[in-house]
Protein backbone atom coordinates (compact mmCIF):
# COMPACT_ATOMS: atom_id res chain seq x y z
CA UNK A 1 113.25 58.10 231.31
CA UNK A 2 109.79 58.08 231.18
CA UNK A 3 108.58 55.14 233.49
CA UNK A 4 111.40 56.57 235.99
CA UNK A 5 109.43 59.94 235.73
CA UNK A 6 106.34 58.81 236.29
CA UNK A 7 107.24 56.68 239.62
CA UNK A 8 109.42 60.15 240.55
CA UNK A 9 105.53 61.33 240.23
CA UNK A 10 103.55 59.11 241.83
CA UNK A 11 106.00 59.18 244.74
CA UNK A 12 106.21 62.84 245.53
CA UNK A 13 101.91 62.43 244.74
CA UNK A 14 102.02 59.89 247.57
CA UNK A 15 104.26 61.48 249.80
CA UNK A 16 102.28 65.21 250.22
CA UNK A 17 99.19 62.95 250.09
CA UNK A 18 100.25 61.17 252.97
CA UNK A 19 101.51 64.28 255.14
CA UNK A 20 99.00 66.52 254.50
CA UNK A 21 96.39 63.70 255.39
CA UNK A 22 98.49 63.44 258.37
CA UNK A 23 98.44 67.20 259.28
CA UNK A 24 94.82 67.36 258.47
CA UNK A 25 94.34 64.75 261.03
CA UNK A 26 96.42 65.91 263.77
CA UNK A 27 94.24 69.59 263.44
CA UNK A 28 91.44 67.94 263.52
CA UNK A 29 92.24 65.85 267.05
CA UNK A 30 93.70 68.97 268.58
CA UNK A 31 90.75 71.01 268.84
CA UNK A 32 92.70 74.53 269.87
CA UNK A 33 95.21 74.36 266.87
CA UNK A 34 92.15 73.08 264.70
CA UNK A 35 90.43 76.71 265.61
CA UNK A 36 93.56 78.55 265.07
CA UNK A 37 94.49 77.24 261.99
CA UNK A 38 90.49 77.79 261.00
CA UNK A 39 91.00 81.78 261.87
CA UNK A 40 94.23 81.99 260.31
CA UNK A 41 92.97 80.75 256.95
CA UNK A 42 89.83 82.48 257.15
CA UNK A 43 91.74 85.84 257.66
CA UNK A 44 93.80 85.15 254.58
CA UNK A 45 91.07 83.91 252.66
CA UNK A 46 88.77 86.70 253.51
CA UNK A 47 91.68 89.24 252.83
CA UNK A 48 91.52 87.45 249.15
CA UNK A 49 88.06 88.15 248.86
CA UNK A 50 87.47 91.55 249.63
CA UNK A 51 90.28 92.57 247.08
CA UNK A 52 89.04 90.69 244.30
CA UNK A 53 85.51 92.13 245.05
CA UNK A 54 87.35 95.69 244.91
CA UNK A 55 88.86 95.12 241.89
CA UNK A 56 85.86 94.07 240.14
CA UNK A 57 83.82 96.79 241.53
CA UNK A 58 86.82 99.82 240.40
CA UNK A 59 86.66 97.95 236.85
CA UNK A 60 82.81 98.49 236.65
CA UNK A 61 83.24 101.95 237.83
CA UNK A 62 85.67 102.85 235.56
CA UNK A 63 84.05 101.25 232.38
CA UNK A 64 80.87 103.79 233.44
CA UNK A 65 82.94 106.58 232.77
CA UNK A 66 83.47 105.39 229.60
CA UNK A 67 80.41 106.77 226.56
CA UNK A 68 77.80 103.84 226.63
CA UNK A 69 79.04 102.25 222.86
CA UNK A 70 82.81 101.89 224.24
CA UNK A 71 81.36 100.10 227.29
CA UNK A 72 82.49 96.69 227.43
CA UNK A 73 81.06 93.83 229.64
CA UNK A 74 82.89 92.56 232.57
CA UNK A 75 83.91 89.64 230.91
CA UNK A 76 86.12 91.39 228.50
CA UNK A 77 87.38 94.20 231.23
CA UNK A 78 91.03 92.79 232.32
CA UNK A 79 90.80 94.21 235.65
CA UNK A 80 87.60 92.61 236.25
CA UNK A 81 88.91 89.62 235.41
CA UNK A 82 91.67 89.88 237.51
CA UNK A 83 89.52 90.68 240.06
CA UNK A 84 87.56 87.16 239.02
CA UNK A 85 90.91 85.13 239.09
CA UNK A 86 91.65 85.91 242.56
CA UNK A 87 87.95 85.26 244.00
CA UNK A 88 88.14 81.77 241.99
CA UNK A 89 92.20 81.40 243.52
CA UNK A 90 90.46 82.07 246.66
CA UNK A 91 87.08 79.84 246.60
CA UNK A 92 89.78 76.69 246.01
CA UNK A 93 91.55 77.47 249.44
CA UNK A 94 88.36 77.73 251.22
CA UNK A 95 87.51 74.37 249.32
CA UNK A 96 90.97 72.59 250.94
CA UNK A 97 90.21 73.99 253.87
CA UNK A 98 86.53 73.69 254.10
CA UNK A 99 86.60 69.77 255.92
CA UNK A 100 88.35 70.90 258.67
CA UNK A 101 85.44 72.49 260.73
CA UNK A 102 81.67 71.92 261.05
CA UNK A 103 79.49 74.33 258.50
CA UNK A 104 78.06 76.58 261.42
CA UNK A 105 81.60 77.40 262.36
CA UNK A 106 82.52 77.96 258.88
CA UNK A 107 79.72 80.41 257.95
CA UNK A 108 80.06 83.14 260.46
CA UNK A 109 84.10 83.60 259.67
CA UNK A 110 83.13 84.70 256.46
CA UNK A 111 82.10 88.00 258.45
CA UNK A 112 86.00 88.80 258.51
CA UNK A 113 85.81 90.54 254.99
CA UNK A 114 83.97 93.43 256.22
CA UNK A 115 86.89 94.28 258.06
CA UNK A 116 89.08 94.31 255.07
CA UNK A 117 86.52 95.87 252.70
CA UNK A 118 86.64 98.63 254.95
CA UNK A 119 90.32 98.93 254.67
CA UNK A 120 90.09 98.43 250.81
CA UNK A 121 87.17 99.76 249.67
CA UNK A 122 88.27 103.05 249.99
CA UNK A 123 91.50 102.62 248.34
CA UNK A 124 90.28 100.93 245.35
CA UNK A 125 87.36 103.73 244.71
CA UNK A 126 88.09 106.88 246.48
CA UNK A 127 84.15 107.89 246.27
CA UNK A 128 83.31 105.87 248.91
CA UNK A 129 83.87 107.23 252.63
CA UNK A 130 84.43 105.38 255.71
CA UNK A 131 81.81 106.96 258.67
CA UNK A 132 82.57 106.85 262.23
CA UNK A 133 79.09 104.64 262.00
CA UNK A 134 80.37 102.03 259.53
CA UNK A 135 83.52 101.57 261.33
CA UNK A 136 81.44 101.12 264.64
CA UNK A 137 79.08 98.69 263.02
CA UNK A 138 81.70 96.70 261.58
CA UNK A 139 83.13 96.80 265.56
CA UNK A 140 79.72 94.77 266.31
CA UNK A 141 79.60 92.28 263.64
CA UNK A 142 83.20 91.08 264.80
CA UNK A 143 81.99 90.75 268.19
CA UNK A 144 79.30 89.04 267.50
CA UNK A 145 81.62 86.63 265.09
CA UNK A 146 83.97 86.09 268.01
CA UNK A 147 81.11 84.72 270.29
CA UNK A 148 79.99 83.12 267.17
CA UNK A 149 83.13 80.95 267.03
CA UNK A 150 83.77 80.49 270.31
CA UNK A 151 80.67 78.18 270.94
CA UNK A 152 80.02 77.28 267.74
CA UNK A 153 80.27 73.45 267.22
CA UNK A 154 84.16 72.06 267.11
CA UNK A 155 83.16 68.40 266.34
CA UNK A 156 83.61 67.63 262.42
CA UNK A 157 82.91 63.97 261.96
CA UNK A 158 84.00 62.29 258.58
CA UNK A 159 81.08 61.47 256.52
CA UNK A 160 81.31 59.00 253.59
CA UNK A 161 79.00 58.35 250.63
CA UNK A 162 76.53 56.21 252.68
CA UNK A 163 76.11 59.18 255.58
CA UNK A 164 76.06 61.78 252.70
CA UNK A 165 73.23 60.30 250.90
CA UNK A 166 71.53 59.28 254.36
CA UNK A 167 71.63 62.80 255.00
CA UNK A 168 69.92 63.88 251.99
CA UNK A 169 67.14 61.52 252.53
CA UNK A 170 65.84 63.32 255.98
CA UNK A 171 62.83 65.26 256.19
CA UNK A 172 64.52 68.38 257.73
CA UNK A 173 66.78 68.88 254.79
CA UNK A 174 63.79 68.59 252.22
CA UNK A 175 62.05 71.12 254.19
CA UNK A 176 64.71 73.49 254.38
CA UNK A 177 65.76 72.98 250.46
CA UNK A 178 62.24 73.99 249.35
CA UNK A 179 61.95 77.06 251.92
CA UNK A 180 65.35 78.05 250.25
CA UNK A 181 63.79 77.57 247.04
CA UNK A 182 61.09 79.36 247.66
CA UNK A 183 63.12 82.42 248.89
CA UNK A 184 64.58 82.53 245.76
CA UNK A 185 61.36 82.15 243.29
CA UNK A 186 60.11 85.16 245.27
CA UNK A 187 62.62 87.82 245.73
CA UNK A 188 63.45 86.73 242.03
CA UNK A 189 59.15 87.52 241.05
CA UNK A 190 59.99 91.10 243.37
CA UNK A 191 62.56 91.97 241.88
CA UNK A 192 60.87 91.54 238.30
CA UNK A 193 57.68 92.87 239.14
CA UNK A 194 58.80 95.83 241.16
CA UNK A 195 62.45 96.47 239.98
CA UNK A 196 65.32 95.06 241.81
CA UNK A 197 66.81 96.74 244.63
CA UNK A 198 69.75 96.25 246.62
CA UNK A 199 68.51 93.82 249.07
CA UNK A 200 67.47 91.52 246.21
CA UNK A 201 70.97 91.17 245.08
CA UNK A 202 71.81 90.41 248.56
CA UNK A 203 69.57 88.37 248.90
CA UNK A 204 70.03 86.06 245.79
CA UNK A 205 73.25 86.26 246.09
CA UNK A 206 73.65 84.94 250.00
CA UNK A 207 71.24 82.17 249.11
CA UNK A 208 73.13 80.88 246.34
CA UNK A 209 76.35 81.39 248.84
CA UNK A 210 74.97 79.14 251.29
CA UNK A 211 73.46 76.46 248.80
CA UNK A 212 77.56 76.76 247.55
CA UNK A 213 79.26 76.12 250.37
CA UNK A 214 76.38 73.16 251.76
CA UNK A 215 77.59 71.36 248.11
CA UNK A 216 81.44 72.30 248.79
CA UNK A 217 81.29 71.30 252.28
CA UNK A 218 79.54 67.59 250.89
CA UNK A 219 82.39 67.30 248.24
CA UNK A 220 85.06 68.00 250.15
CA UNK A 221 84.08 65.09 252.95
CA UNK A 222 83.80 62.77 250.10
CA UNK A 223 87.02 63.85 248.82
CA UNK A 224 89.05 64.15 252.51
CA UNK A 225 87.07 60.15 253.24
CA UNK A 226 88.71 58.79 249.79
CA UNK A 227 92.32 60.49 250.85
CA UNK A 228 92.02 59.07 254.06
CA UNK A 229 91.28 55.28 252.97
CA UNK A 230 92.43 55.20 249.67
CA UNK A 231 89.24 53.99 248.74
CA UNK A 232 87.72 55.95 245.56
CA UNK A 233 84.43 54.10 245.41
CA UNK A 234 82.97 57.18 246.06
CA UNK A 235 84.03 58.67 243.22
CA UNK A 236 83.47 55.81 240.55
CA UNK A 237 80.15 53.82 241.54
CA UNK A 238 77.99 56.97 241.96
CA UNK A 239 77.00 60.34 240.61
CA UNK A 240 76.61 61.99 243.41
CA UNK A 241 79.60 63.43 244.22
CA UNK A 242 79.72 65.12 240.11
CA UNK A 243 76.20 66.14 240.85
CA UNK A 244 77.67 68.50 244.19
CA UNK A 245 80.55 69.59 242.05
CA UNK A 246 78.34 70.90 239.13
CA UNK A 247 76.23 72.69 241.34
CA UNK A 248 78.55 73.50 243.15
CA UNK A 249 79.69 75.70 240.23
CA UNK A 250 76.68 76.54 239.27
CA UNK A 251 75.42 77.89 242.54
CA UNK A 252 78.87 80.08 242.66
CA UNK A 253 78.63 81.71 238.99
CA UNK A 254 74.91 82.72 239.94
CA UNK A 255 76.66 84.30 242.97
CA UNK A 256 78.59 86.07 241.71
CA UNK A 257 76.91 87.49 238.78
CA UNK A 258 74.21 88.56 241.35
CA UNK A 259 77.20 89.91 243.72
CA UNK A 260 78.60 91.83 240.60
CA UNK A 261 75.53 93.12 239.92
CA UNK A 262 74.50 94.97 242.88
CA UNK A 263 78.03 96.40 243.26
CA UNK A 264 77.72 97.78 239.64
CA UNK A 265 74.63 100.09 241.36
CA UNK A 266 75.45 100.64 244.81
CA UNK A 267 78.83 100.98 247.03
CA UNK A 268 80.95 98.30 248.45
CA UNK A 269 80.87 99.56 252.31
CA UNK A 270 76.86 98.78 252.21
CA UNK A 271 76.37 95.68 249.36
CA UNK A 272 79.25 93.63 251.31
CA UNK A 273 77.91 93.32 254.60
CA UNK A 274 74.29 93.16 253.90
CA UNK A 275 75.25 90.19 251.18
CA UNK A 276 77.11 88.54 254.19
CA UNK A 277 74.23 88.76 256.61
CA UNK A 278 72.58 86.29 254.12
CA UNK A 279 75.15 84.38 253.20
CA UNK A 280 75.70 83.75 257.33
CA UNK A 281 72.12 82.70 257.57
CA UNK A 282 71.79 80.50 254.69
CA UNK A 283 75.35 78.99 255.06
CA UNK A 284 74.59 78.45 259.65
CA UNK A 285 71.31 77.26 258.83
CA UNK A 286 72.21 74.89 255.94
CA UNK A 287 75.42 73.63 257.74
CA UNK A 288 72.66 72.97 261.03
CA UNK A 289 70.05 71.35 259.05
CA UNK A 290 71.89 68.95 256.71
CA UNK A 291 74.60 68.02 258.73
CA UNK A 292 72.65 68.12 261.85
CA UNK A 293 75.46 69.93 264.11
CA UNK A 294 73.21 71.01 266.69
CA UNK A 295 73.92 67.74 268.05
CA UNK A 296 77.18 68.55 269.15
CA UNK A 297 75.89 71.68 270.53
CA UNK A 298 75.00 72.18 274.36
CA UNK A 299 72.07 74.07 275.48
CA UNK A 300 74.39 77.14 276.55
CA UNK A 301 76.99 77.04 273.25
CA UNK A 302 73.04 76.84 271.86
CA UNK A 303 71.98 80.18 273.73
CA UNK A 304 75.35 82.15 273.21
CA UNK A 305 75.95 80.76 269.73
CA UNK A 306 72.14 82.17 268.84
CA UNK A 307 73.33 85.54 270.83
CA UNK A 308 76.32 86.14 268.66
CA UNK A 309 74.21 85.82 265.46
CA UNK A 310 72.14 88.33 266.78
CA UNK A 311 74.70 90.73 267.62
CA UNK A 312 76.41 90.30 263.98
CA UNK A 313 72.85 90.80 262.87
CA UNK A 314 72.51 93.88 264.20
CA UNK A 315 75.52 95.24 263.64
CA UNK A 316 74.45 94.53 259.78
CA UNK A 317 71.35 96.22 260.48
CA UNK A 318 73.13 99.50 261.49
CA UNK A 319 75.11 99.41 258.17
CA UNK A 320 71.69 99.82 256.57
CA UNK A 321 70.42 102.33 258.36
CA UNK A 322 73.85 104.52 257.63
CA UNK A 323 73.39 103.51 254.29
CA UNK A 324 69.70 105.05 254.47
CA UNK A 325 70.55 108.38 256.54
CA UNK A 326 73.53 108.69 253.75
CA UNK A 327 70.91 108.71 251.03
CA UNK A 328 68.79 111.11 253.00
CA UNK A 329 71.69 113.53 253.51
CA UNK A 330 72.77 113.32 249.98
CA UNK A 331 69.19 113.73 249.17
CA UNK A 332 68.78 117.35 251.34
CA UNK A 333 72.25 118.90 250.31
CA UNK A 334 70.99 118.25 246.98
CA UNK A 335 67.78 120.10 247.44
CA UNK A 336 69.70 122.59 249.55
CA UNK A 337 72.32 123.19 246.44
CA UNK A 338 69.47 123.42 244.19
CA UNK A 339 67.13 125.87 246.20
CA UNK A 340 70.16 127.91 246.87
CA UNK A 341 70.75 128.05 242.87
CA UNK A 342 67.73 129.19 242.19
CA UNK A 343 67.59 131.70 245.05
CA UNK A 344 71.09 133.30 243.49
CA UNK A 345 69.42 132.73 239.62
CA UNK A 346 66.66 135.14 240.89
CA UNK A 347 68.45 137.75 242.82
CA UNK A 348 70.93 137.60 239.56
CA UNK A 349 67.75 137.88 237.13
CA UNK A 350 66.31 140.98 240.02
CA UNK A 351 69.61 142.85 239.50
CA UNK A 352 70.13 142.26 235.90
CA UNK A 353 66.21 143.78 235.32
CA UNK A 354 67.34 146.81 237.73
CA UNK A 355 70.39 147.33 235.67
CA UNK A 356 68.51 147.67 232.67
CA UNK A 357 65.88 149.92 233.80
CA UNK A 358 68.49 152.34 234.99
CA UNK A 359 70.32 152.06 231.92
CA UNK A 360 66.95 153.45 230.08
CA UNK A 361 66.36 155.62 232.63
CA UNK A 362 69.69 157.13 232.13
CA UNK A 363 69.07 157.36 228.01
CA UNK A 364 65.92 158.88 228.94
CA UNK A 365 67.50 161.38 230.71
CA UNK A 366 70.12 162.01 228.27
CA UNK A 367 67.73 162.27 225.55
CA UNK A 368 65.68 164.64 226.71
């Protein structure tokens, strides 16, 4: 019973192997259905995203209401967990799915959660109000996505071990890992030196995003290249690909702790999109760099794929500034609400001294 269980097993193992290598495939030589199928997921993975992000962020909000000695930390809040489940459910489908389009393409689809955290956000923590100017904004980062993707590079070779490690050898890479590196160090010394702010949250935390998906993207050609040839060399003669998938993990804990982090101090609506303005720039530039896709780019996808970064830039850059005026507004009703308390405290305190002189007056009078 055994032996006929483990070759019932290793056929059904063989047999999903072999189709979804084959569907794979087929996507990948029919470049339309490779695109659609790229959105589709992207949609659904995004979707995942943005409501474990919500969940985690309603969990921290909720555990602040709480006096500071029952306060627990995330790791023992259930909903936060939760929350943590479903982002880790929804990092392994953009892992399957990750060796089916070049990096550059990748990156700027992860722009589709800012449409769903503005759906969500609201619903999972009531304080935080959609504007007329966030849902505009939003408007221009998906345009700019949509030009984005539609001359963004749709060639995905196959790399194997030998064209992964060629790869890391280049000169461009090296300069563009210690530039990264040196982001880091510094907003990291900022932040210490001078307090941390939102954008240093961001900004760690879309670093580390694109560093993540440069090691998932490696892994997942090395794993798609032993699928396709049966060939596991890869896997057993080096330590490369173990090196990827550690920091791979690494890279994606440091995320989201970072992530976490700034959504703990400031709303959803704002942290989201400016975190995926650097994860977008890290992930294109990392994805153009390493696996040198700008090769399969002409000069005009060049020019139009550079425009519709810029528009999803500055669509990012007008969530900021509603995020500023916000805190400005919030800022004057405050000092209107307080000016207008003490106006009443000293018309009450004017009429309350009046009241008492006329009472004396009146025993005065009486008296004499």
């Amino acid at each position: 019973q055994h032996r006929t269980s483990k070759k019932i097993l290793d056929t059904c193992t063989r047999y999903c192997t072999y189709h979804i290598n084959s569907f794979l495939h087929h996507c990948k030589k029919n470049i339309v259905m490779n695109i659609l199928l790229i959105v589709i997921c992207s949609l659904t993975l995004s979707f995942g995203a943005a409501v474990g992000i919500n969940i985690q962020k309603m969990s921290m909000m909720n555990e602040e209401k709480k006096d500071g000695c029952c306060q627990r930390p995330p790791i023992l809040q259930p909903l936060w967990c939760l929350g943590m489940t479903i982002i880790m459910l929804d990092a392994i489908g953009d892992f399957v799915f990750i060796g089916l389009a070049p990096q550059s393409l990748l990156a700027p689809l992860g722009s589709f959660s800012l449409g769903w955290n503005i759906i969500l956000a609201p619903k999972f923590n009531p304080t935080e109000v959609v504007t007329r100017n966030i849902v505009v904004a939003t408007g221009v980062i998906y345009a700019g996505t949509i030009l984005t993707v539609l001359y963004a590079s749709d060639t995905s070779p196959t790399y194997d071990l030998a064209n992964i490690v060629e790869l890391l050898v280049k000169r461009p890479f090296h300069i563009y890992f210690l530039a990264c590196l040196t982001f880091l160090i510094t907003l990291a010394y900022n932040g210490q030196t001078k307090g941390y702010k939102m954008v240093h949250y961001c900004g760690l935390a879309g670093c580390l995003g694109g560093f993540c998906i440069l090691f998932a993207k490696a892994t997942s050609e090395l794993v798609e290249n032993s699928i396709a040839t049966g060939n596991i060399d890869a896997f057993t003669t080096s330590f490369l690909p173990y090196i990827f998938i550690v920091c791979m993990v690494i890279t994606v804990v440091t995320q989201i702790r970072c992530l976490n982090t700034g959504l703990a101090k400031f709303d959803a609506l704002i942290v989201v999109p400016v975190y995926q303005s650097f994860w977008n720039v890290f992930g294109i530039t990392g994805g153009l760099v390493f696996f040198q896709e700008y090769q399969y780019m002409t000069a005009t996808d060049g020019v139009l794929y550079t425009l519709g970064l810029c528009i999803t830039f500055k669509g990012v850059a007008m969530l900021v500034n509603e995020r500023s005026n916000s805190l400005q507004n919030a800022v004057l009703h405050e000092g209107d609400s307080l000016g207008s308390a003490k106006c009443y405290d000293s018309v009450d305190h004017r009429n309350m001294d009046e009241t008492v002189d006329t009472i004396e007056e009146g025993e005065l009078d009486g008296l004499v």
